[in-house]
PDB file of N, CA and C in Angstrom:
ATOM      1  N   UNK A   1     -66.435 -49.751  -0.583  1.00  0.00           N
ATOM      2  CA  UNK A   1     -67.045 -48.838   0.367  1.00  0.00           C
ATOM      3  C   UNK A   1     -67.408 -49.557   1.665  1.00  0.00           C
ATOM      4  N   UNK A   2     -67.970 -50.533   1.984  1.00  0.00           N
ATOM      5  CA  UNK A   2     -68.028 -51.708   2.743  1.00  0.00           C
ATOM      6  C   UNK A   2     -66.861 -51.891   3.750  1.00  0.00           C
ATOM      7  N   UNK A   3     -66.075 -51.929   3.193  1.00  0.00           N
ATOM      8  CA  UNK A   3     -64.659 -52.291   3.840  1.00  0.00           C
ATOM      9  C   UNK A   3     -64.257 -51.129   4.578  1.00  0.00           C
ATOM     10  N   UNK A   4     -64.190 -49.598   4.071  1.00  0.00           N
ATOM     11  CA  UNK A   4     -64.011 -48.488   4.511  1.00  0.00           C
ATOM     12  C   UNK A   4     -65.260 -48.335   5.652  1.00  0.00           C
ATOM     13  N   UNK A   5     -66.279 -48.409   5.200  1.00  0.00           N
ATOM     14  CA  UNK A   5     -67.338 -48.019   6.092  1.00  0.00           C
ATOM     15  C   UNK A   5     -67.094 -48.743   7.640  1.00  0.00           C
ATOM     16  N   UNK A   6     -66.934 -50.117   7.185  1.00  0.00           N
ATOM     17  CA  UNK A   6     -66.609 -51.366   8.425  1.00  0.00           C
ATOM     18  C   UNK A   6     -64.969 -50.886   9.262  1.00  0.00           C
ATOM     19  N   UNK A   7     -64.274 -49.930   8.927  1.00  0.00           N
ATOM     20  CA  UNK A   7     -62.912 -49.810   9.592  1.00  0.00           C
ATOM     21  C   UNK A   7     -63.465 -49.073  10.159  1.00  0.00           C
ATOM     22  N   UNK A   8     -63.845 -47.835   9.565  1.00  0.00           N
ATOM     23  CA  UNK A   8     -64.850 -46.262   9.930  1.00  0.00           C
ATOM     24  C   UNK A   8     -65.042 -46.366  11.597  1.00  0.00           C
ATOM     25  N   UNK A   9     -65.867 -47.176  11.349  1.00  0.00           N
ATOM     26  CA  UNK A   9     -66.886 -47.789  12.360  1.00  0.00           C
ATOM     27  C   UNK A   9     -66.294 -48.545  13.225  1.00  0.00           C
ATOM     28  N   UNK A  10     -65.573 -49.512  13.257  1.00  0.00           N
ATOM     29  CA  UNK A  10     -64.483 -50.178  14.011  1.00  0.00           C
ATOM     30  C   UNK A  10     -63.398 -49.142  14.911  1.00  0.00           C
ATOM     31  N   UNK A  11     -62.832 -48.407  14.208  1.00  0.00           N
ATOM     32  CA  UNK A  11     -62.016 -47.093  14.833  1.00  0.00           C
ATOM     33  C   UNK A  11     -63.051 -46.256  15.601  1.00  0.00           C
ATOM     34  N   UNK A  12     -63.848 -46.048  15.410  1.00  0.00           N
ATOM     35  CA  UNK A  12     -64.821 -45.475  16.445  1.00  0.00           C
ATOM     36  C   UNK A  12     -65.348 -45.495  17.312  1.00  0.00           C
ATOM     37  N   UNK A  13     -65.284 -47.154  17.297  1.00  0.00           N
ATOM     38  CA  UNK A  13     -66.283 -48.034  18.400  1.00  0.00           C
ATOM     39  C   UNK A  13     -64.948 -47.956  19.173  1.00  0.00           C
ATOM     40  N   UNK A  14     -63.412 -47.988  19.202  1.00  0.00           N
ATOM     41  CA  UNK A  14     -62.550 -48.472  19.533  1.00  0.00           C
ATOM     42  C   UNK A  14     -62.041 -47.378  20.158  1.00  0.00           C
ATOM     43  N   UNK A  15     -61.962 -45.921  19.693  1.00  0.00           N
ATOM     44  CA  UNK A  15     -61.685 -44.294  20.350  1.00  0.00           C
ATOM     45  C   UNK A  15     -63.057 -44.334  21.366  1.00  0.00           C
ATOM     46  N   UNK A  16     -64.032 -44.809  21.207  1.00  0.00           N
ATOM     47  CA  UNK A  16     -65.065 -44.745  22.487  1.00  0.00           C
ATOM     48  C   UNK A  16     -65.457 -45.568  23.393  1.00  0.00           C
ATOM     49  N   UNK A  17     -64.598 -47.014  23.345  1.00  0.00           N
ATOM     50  CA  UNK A  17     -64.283 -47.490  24.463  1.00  0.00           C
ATOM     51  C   UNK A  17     -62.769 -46.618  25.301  1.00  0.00           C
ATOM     52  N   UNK A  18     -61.755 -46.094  24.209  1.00  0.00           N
ATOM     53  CA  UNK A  18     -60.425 -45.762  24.790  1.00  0.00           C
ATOM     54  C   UNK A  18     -61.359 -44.318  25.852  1.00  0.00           C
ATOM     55  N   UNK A  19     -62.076 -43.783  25.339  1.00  0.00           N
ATOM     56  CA  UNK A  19     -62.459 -42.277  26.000  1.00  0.00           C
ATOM     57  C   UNK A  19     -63.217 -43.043  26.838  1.00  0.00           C
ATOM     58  N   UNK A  20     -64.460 -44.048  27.042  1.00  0.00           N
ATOM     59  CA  UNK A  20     -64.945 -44.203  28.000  1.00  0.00           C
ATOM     60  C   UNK A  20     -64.032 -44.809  29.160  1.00  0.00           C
ATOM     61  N   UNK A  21     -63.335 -45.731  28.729  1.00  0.00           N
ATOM     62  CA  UNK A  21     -62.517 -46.582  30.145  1.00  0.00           C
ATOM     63  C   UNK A  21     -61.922 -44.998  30.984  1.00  0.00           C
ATOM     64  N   UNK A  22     -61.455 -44.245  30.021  1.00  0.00           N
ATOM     65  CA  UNK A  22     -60.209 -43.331  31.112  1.00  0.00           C
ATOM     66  C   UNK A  22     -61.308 -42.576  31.417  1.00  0.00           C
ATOM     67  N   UNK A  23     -62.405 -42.088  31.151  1.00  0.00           N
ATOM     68  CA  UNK A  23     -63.814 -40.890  31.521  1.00  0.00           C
ATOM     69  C   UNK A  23     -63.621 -41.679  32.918  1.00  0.00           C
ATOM     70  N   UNK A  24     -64.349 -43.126  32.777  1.00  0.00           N
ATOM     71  CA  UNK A  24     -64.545 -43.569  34.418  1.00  0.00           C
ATOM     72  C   UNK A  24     -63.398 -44.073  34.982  1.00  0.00           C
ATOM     73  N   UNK A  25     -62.219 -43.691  34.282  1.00  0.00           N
ATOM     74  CA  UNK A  25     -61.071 -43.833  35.304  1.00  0.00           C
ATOM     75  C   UNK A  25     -60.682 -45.355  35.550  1.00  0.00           C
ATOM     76  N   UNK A  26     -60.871 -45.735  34.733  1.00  0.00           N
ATOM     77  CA  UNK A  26     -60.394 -47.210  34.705  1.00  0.00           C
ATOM     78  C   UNK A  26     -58.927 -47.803  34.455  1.00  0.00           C
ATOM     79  N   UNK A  27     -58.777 -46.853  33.383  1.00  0.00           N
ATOM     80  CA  UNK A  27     -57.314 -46.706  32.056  1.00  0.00           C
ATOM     81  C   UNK A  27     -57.183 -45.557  31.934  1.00  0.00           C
ATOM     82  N   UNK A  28     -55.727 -45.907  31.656  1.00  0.00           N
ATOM     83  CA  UNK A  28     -55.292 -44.382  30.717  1.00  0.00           C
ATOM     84  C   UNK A  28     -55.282 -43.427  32.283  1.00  0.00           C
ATOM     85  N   UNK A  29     -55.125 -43.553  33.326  1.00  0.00           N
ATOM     86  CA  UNK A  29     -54.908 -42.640  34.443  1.00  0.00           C
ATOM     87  C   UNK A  29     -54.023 -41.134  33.728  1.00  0.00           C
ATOM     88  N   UNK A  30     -53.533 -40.956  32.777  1.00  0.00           N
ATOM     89  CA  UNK A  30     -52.714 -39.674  32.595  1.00  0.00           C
ATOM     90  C   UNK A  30     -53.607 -38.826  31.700  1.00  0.00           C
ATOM     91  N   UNK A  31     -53.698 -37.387  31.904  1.00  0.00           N
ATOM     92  CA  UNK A  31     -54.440 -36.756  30.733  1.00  0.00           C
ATOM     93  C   UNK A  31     -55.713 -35.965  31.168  1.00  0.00           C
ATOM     94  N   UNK A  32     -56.317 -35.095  30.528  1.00  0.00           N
ATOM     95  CA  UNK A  32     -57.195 -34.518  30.934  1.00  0.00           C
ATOM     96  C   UNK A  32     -58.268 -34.936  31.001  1.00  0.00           C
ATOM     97  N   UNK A  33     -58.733 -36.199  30.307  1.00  0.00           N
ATOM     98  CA  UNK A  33     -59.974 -37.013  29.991  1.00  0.00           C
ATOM     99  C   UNK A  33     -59.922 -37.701  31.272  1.00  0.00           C
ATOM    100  N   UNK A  34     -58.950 -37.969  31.983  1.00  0.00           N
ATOM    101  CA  UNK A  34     -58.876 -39.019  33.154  1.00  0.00           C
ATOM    102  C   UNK A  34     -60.063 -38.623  34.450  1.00  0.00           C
ATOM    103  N   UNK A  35     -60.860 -39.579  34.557  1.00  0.00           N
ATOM    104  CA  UNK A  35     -61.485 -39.295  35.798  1.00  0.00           C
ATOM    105  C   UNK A  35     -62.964 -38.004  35.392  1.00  0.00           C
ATOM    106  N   UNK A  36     -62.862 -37.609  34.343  1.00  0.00           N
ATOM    107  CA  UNK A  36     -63.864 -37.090  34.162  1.00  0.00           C
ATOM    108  C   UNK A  36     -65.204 -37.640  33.122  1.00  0.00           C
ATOM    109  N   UNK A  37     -65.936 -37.670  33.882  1.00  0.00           N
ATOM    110  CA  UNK A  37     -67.451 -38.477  33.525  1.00  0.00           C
ATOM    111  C   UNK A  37     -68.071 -37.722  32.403  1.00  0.00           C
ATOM    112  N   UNK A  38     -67.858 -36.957  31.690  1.00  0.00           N
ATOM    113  CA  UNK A  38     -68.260 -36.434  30.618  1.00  0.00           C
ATOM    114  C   UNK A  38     -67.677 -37.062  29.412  1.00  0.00           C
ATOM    115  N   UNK A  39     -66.242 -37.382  29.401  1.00  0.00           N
ATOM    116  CA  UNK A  39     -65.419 -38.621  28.813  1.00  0.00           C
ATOM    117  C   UNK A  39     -66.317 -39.928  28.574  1.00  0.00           C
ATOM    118  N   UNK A  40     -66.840 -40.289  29.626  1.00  0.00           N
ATOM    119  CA  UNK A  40     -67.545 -41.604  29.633  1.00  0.00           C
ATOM    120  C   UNK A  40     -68.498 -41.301  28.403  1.00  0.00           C
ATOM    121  N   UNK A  41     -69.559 -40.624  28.981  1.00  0.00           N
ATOM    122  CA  UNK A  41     -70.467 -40.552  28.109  1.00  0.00           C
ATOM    123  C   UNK A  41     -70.331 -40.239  26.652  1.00  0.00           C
ATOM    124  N   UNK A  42     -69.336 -39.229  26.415  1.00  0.00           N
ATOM    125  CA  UNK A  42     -68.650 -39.368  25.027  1.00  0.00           C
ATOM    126  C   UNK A  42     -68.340 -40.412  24.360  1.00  0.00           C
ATOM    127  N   UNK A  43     -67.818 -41.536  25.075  1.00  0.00           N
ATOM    128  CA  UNK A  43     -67.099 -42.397  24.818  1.00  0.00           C
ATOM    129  C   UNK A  43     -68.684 -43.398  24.338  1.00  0.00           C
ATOM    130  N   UNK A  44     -69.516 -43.290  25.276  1.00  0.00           N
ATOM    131  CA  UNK A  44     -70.679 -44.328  24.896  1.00  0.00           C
ATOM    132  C   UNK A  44     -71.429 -43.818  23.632  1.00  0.00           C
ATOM    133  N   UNK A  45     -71.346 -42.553  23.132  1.00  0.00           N
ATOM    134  CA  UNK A  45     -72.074 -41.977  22.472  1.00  0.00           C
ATOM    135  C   UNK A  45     -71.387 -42.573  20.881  1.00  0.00           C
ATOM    136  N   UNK A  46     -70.168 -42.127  21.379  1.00  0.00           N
ATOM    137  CA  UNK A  46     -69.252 -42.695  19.910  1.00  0.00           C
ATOM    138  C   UNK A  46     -69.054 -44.447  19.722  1.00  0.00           C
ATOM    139  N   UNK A  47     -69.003 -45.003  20.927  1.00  0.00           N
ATOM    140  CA  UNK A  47     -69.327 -46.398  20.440  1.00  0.00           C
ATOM    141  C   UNK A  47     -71.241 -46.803  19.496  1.00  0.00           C
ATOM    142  N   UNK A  48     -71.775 -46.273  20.146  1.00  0.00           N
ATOM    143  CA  UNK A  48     -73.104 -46.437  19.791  1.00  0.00           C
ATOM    144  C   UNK A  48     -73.453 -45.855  18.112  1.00  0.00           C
ATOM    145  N   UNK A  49     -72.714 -44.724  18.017  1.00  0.00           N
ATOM    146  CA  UNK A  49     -72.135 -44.791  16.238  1.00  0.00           C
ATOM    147  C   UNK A  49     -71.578 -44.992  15.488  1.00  0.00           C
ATOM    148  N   UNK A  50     -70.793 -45.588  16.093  1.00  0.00           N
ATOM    149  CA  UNK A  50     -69.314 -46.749  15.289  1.00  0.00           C
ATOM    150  C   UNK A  50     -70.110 -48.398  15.141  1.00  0.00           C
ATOM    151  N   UNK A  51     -71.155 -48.627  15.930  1.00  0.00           N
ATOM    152  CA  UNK A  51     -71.774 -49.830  15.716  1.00  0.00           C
ATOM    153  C   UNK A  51     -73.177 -49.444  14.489  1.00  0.00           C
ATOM    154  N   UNK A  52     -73.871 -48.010  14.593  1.00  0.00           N
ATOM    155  CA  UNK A  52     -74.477 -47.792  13.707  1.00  0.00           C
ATOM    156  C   UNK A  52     -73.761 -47.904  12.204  1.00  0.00           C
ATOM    157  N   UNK A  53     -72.581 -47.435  12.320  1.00  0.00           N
ATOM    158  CA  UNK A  53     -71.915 -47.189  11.164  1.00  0.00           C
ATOM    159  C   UNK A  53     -71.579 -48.635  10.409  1.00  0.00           C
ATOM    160  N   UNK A  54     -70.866 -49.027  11.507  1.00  0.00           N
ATOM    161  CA  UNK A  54     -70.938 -50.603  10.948  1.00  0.00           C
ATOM    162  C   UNK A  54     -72.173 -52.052  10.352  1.00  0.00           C
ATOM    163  N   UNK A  55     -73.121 -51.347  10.988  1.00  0.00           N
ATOM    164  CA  UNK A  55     -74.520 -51.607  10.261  1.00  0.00           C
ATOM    165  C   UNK A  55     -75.062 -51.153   9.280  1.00  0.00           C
ATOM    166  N   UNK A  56     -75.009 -49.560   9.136  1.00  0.00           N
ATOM    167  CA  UNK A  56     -75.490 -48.938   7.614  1.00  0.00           C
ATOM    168  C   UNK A  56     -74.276 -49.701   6.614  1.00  0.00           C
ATOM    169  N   UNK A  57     -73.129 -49.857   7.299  1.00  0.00           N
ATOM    170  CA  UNK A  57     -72.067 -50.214   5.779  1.00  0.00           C
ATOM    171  C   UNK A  57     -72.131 -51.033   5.414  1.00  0.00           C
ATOM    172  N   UNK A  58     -72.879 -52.037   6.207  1.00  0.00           N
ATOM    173  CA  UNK A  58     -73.071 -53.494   6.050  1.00  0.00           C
ATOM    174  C   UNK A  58     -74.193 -54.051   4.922  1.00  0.00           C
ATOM    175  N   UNK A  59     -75.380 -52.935   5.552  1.00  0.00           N
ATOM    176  CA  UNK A  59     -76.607 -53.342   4.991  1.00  0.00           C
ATOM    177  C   UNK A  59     -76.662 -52.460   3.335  1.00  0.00           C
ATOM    178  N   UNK A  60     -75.840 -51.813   3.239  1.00  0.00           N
ATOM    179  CA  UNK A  60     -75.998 -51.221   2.095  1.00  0.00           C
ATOM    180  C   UNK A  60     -75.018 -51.508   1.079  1.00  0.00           C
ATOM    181  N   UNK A  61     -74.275 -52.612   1.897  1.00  0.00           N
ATOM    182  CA  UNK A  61     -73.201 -53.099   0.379  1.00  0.00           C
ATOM    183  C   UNK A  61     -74.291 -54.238   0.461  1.00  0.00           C
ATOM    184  N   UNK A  62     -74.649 -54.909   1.199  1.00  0.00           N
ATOM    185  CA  UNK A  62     -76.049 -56.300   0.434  1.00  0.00           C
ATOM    186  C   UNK A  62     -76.898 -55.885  -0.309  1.00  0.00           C
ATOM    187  N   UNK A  63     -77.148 -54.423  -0.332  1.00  0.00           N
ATOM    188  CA  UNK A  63     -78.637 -54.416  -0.982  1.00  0.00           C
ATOM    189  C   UNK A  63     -78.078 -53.740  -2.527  1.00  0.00           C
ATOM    190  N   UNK A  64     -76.664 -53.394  -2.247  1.00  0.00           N
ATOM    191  CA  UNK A  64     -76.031 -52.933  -3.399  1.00  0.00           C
ATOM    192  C   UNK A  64     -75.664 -54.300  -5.123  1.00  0.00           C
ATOM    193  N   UNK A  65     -75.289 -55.368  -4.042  1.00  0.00           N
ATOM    194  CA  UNK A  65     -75.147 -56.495  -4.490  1.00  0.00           C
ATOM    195  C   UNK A  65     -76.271 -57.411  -5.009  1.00  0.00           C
TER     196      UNK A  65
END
């Protein structure tokens, strides 16, 4: 579960840097997400729970063990 939880979370953190760079127009110039700042913040919202995620999965396979 650990391992799943830690990808989970990794893919998440990783779709919310991809949505934040193109929100502020950095990357990814093609697409409807491009250039729009609501993207960004999406993008920060989902990194910020892909790092939670990767912490609950963490701390709960140690305390499992």
């Amino acid at each position: 579960m650990r391992i799943m939880g830690s990808l989970l979370g990794i893919l998440v953190i990783v779709f919310g840097g991809i949505w934040m760079l193109q929100g502020l127009g950095i990357a990814f110039q093609v697409g409807f997400m491009a250039g729009d700042i609501r993207w960004a913040y999406y993008g920060g919202i989902a990194i910020v729970v892909g790092i939670a995620l990767l912490i609950w999965a963490n701390r709960r396979s140690s305390r499992a063990g």
